[in-house]
Protein backbone atom coordinates (compact mmCIF):
# COMPACT_ATOMS: atom_id res chain seq x y z
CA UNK A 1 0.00 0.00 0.00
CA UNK A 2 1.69 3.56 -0.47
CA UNK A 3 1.85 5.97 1.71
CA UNK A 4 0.92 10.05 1.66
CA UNK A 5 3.70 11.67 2.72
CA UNK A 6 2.66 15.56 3.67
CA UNK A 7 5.23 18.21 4.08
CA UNK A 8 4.98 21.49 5.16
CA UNK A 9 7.03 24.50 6.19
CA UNK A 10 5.23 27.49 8.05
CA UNK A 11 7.00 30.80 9.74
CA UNK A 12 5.47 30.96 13.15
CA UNK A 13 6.40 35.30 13.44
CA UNK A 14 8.27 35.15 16.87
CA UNK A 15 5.55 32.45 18.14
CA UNK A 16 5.96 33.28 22.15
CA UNK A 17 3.93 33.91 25.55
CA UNK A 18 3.63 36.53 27.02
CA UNK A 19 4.35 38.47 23.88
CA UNK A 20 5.79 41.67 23.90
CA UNK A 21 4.10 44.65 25.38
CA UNK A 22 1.01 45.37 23.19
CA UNK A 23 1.07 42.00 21.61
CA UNK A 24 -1.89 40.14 21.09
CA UNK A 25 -2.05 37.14 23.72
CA UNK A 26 -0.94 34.03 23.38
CA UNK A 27 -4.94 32.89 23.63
CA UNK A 28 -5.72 34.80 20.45
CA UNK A 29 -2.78 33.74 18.26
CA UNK A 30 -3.64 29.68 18.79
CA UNK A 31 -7.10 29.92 18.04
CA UNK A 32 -6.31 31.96 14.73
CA UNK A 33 -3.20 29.68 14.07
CA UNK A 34 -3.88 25.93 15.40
CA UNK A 35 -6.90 25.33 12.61
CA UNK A 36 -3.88 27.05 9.72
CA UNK A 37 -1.80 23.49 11.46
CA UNK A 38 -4.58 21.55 11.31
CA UNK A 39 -5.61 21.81 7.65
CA UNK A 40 -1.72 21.50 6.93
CA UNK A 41 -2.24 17.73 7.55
CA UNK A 42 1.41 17.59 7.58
CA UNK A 43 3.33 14.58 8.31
CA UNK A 44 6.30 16.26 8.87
CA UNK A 45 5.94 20.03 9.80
CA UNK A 46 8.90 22.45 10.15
CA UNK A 47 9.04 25.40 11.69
CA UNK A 48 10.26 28.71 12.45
CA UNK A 49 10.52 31.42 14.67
CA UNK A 50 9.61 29.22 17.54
CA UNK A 51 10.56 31.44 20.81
CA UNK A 52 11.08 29.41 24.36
CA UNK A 53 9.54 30.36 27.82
CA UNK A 54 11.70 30.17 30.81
CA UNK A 55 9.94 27.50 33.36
CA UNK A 56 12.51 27.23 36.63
CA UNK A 57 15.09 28.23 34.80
CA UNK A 58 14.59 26.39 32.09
CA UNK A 59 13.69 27.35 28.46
CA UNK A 60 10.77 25.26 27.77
CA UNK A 61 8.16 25.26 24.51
CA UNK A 62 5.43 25.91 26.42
CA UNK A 63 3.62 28.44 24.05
CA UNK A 64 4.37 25.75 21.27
CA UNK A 65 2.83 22.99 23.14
CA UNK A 66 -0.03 25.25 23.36
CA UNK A 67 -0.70 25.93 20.00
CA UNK A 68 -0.38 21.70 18.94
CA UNK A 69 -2.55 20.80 22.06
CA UNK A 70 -5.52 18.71 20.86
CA UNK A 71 -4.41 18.20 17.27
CA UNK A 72 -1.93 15.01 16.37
CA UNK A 73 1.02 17.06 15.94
CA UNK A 74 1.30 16.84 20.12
CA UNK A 75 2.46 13.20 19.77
CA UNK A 76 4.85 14.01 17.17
CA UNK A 77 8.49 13.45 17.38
CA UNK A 78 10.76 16.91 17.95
CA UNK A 79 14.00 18.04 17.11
CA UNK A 80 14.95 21.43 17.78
CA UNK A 81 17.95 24.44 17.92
CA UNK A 82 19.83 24.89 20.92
CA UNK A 83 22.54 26.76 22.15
CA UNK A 84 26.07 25.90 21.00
CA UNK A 85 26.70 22.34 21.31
CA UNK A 86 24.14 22.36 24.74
CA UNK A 87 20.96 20.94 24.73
CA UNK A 88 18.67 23.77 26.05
CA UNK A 89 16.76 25.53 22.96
CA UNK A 90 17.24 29.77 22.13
CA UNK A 91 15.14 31.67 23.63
CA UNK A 92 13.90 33.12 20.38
CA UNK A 93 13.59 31.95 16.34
CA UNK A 94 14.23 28.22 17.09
CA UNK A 95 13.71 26.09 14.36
CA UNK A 96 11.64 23.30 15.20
CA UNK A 97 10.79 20.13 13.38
CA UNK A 98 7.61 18.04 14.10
CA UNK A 99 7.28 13.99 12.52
CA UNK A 100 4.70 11.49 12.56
CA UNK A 101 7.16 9.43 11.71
CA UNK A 102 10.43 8.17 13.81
CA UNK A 103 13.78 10.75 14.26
CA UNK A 104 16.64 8.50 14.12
CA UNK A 105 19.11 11.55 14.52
CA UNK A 106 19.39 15.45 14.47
CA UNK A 107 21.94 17.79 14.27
CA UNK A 108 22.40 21.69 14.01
CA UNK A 109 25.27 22.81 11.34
CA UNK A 110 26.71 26.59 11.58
CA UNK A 111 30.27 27.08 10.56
CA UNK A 112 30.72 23.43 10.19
CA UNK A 113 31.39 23.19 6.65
CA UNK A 114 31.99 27.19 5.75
CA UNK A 115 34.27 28.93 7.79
CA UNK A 116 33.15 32.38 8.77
CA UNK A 117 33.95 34.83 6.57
CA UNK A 118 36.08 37.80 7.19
CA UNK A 119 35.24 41.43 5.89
CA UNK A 120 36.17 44.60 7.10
CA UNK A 121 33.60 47.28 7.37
CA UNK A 122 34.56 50.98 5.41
CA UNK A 123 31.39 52.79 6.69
CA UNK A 124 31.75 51.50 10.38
CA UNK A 125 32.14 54.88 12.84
CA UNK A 126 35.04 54.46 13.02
CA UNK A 127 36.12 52.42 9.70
CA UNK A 128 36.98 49.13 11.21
CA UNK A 129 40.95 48.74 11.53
CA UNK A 130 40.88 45.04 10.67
CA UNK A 131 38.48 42.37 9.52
CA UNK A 132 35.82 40.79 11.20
CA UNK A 133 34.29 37.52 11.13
CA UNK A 134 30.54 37.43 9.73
CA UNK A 135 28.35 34.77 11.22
CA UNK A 136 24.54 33.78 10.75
CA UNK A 137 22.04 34.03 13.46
CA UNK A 138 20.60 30.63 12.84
CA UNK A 139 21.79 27.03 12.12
CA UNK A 140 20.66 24.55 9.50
CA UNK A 141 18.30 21.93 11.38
CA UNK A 142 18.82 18.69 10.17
CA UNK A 143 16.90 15.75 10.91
CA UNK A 144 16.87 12.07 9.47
CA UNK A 145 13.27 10.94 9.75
CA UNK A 146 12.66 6.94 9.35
CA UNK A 147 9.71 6.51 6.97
CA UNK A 148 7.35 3.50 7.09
CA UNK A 149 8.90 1.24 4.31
CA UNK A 150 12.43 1.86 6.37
CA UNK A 151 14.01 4.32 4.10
CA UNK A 152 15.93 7.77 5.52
CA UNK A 153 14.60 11.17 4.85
CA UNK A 154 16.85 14.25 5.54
CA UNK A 155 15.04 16.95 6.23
CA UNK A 156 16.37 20.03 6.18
CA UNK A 157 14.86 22.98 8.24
CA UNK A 158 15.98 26.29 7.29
CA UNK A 159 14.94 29.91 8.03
CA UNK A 160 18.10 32.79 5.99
CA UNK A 161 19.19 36.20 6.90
CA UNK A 162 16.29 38.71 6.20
CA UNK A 163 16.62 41.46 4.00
CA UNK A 164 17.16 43.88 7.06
CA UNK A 165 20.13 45.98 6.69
CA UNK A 166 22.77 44.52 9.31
CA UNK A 167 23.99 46.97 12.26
CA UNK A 168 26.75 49.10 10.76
CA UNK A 169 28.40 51.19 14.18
CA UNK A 170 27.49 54.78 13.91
CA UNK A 171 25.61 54.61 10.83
CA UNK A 172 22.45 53.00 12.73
CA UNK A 173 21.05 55.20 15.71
CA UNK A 174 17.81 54.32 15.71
CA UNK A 175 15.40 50.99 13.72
CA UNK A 176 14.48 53.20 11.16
CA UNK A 177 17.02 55.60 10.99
CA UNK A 178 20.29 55.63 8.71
CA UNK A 179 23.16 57.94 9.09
CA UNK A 180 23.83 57.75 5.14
CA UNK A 181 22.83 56.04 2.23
CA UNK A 182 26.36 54.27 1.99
CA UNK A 183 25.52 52.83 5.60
CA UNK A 184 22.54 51.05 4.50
CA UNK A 185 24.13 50.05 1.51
CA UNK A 186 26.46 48.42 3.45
CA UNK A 187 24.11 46.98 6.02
CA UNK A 188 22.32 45.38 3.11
CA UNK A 189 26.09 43.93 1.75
CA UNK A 190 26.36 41.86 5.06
CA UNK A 191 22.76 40.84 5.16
CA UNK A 192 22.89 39.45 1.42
CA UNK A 193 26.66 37.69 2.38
CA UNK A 194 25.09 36.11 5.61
CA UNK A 195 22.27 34.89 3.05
CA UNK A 196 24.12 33.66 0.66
CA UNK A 197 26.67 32.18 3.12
CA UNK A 198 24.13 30.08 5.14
CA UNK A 199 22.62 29.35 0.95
CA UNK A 200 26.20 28.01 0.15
CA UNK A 201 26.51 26.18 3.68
CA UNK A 202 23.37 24.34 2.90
CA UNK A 203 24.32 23.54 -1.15
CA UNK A 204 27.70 21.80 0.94
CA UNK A 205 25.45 19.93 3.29
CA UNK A 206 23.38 18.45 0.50
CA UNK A 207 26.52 17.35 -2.07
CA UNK A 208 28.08 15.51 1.31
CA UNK A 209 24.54 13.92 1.93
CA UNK A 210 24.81 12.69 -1.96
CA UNK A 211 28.19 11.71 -2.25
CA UNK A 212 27.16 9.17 0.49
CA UNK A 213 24.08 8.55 -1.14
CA UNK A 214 23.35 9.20 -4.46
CA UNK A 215 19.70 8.24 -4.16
CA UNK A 216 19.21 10.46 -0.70
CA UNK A 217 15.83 11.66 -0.19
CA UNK A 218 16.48 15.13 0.79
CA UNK A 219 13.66 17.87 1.30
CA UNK A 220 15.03 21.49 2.03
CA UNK A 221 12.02 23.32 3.95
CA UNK A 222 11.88 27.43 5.46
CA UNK A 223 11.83 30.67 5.26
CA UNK A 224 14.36 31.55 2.68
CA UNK A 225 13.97 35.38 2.93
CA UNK A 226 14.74 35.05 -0.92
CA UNK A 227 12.00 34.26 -4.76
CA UNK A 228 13.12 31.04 -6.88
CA UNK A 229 15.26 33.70 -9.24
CA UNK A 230 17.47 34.96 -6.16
CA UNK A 231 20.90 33.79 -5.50
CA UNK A 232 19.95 31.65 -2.10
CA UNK A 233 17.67 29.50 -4.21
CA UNK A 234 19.91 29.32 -6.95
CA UNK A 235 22.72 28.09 -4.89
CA UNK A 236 20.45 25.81 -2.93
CA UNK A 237 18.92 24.10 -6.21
CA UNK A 238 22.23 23.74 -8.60
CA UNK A 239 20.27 24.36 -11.76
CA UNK A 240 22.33 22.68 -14.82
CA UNK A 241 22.00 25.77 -16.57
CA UNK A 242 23.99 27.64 -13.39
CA UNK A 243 26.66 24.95 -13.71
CA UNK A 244 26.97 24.23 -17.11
CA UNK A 245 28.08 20.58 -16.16
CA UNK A 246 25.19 18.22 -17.36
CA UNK A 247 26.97 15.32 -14.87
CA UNK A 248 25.43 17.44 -11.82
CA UNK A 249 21.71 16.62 -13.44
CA UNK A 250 21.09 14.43 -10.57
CA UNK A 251 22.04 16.30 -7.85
CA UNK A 252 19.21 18.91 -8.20
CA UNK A 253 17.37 20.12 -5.39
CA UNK A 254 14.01 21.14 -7.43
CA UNK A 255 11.29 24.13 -5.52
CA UNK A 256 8.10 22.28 -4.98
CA UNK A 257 6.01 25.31 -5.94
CA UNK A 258 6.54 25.17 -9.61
CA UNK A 259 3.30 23.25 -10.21
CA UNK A 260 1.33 25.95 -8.55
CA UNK A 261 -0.29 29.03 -10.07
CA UNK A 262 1.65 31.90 -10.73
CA UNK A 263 -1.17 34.13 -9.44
CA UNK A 264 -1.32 31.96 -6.48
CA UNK A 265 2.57 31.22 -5.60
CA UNK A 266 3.53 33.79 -3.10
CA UNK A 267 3.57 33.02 0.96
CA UNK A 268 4.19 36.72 2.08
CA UNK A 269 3.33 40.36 0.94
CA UNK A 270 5.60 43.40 1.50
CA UNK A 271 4.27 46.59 0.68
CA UNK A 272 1.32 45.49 -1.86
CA UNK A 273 3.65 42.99 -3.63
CA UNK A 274 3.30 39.17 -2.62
CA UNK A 275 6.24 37.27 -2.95
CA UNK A 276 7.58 33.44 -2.48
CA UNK A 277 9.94 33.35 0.63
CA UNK A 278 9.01 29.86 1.79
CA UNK A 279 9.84 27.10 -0.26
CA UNK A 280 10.13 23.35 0.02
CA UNK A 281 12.46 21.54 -2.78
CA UNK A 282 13.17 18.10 -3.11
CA UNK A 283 15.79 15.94 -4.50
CA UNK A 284 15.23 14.15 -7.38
CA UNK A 285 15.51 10.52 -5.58
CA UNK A 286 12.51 12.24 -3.49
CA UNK A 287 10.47 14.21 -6.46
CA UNK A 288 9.53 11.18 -8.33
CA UNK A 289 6.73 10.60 -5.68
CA UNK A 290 6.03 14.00 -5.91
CA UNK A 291 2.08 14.90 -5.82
CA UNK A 292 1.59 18.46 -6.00
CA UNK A 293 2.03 21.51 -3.40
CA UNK A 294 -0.20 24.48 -2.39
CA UNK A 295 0.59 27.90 -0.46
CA UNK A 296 -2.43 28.57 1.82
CA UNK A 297 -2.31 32.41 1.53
CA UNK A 298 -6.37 32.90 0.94
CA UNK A 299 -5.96 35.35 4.33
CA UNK A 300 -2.77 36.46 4.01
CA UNK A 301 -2.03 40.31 4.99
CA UNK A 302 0.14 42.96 4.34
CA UNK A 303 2.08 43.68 7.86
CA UNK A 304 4.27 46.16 5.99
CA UNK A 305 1.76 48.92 5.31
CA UNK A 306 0.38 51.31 7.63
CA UNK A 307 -1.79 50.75 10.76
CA UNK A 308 -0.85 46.73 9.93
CA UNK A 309 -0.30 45.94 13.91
CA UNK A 310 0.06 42.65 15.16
CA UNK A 311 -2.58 43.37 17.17
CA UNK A 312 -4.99 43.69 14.12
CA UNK A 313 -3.37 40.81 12.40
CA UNK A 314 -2.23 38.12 15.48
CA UNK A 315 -1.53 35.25 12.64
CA UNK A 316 1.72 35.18 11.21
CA UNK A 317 2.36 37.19 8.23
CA UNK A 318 3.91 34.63 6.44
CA UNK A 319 1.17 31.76 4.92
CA UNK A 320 2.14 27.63 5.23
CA UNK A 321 3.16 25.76 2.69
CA UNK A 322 2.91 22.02 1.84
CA UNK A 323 3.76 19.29 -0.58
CA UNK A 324 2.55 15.73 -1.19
CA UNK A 325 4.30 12.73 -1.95
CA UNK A 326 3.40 9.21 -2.61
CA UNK A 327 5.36 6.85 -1.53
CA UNK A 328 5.35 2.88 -3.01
């Protein structure tokens, strides 16, 4: 008998309890958010921006457990960020993964396989003297999932840099207030290089995973912060025609969302535009069971215009995302 195989990916938007000051409460977000879960159906859900709750001492998923209570996804298996090597989650934007199905193992990769890189700021107040190392905020979440006929999924949980300038000394005084134009240019530089650095970190992760096993099932699942034409995706999804090297054909990592609408493939808006940030590819080992995917936007706002609080819109801004397979 084969088996449906449902994946999703869905930004939680700094999912927490209490929230902070003039938040909506914890109450509201989980009855708006837990029925957006359960039509997901999702045998394997990943997740971001997952914040913790201190219990004793101890940072706990309380608000999460919350938001699953009542629905299957309580009695799902977890794996989850933590600090450094420890085993204690952040306290905010954790990445979380949720599976029906077994997790055999689970690891968090930053810096593993790229080095930092080193760049030396020219707008910094003052200029910095020497380089500094760059790092991401957030890991890659990796977790091998046991499916039902034995075989290993590697699921890959994901959330980039945003397109947020990064903190440039004296050139940022206040959130929305630049010192110069050069500054933000700048700021935007080491955003894009953190992007494309955790992108490339990723791409690394995946050719290891094949040259141990050229018929991996891989799925790559998140918040990319970056549309299928960007350079995140392109690095993530080694498109032939990015290559040039037709032996790399099988080593594709191909965006689930092709097969759905154009007028319907977008997961966030910004400023009247909607765009694709979350994605879900597969490998090709993996996309031969491949059913169809869908974006469940239909109430999807714009958080970016005016007067768009989180108190009149206590959902997350981005929308879920999920893709069927078939297993034999």
């Amino acid at each position: 008998m084969a088996t449906t195989l449902r994946i999703a990916t869905f930004n939680l938007e700094n999912f927490d309890d209490p929230g902070p000051a003039g938040q909506p409460t914890l109450a509201t977000r989980v009855a708006l958010m837990r029925p957006q879960l359960e039509r997901l159906r999702a045998d394997i859900l990943c997740l971001q921006e997952v914040n913790t709750q201190e219990v004793n001492g101890v940072r706990t998923f309380a608000a999460l457990d919350q938001l699953v209570a009542g629905t299957p996804y309580a009695g799902f298996s977890r794996a989850w960020t933590t600090v450094a090597a420890g085993t204690m989650p952040l306290d905010v934007r954790n990445l979380v993964i949720l599976s029906r199905f077994p997790i055999a193992s689970h690891r968090q990769i930053k810096h593993e396989i790229t080095p930092r890189p080193a760049y030396r700021r020219v707008t910094a107040i003052p200029p910095d003297a020497n380089a500094i190392d760059i790092t991401w905020e957030r890991p890659i979440l990796q977790a091998a999932v046991t499916l039902p006929d034995g075989s290993t999924l590697q699921v890959l949980n994901l959330h980039l840099k945003s397109k947020l300038p990064t903190d440039i000394p004296g050139q940022h005084p206040s959130q929305f207030l630049w010192q110069s134009a050069s500054g933000w240019a700048e700021g935007s530089f080491i955003s894009a290089m953190k992007r494309i650095g955790q992108a490339l970190e990723t791409r690394m992760l995946i050719d290891g995973l094949l040259d141990d096993d050229p018929n991996a099932r891989i799925v790559v699942c998140g918040d990319l912060n970056a549309d299928l034409d960007e350079v995140p995706l392109e690095a993530i999804r080694g498109d032939v025609e990015n290559t040039g090297n037709p032996a790399l054909v099988s080593r594709l990592m191909i965006p689930c969302e092709r097969n759905i609408p154009t007028s319907a493939r977008f997961s966030l808006y910004h400023q009247g535009r909607p765009v694709m940030l979350d994605h879900i590819l597969a490998s090709r080992p993996l996309l031969a069971y491949w059913q169809g995917s869908a974006a469940h936007n239909e109430i999807l706002h714009d958080e970016s215009v005016a007067f768009a609080l989180d108190t009149t819109f206590p959902e997350s801004d981005h929308a879920p995302v999920v893709a069927e397979f078939l297993l034999p």
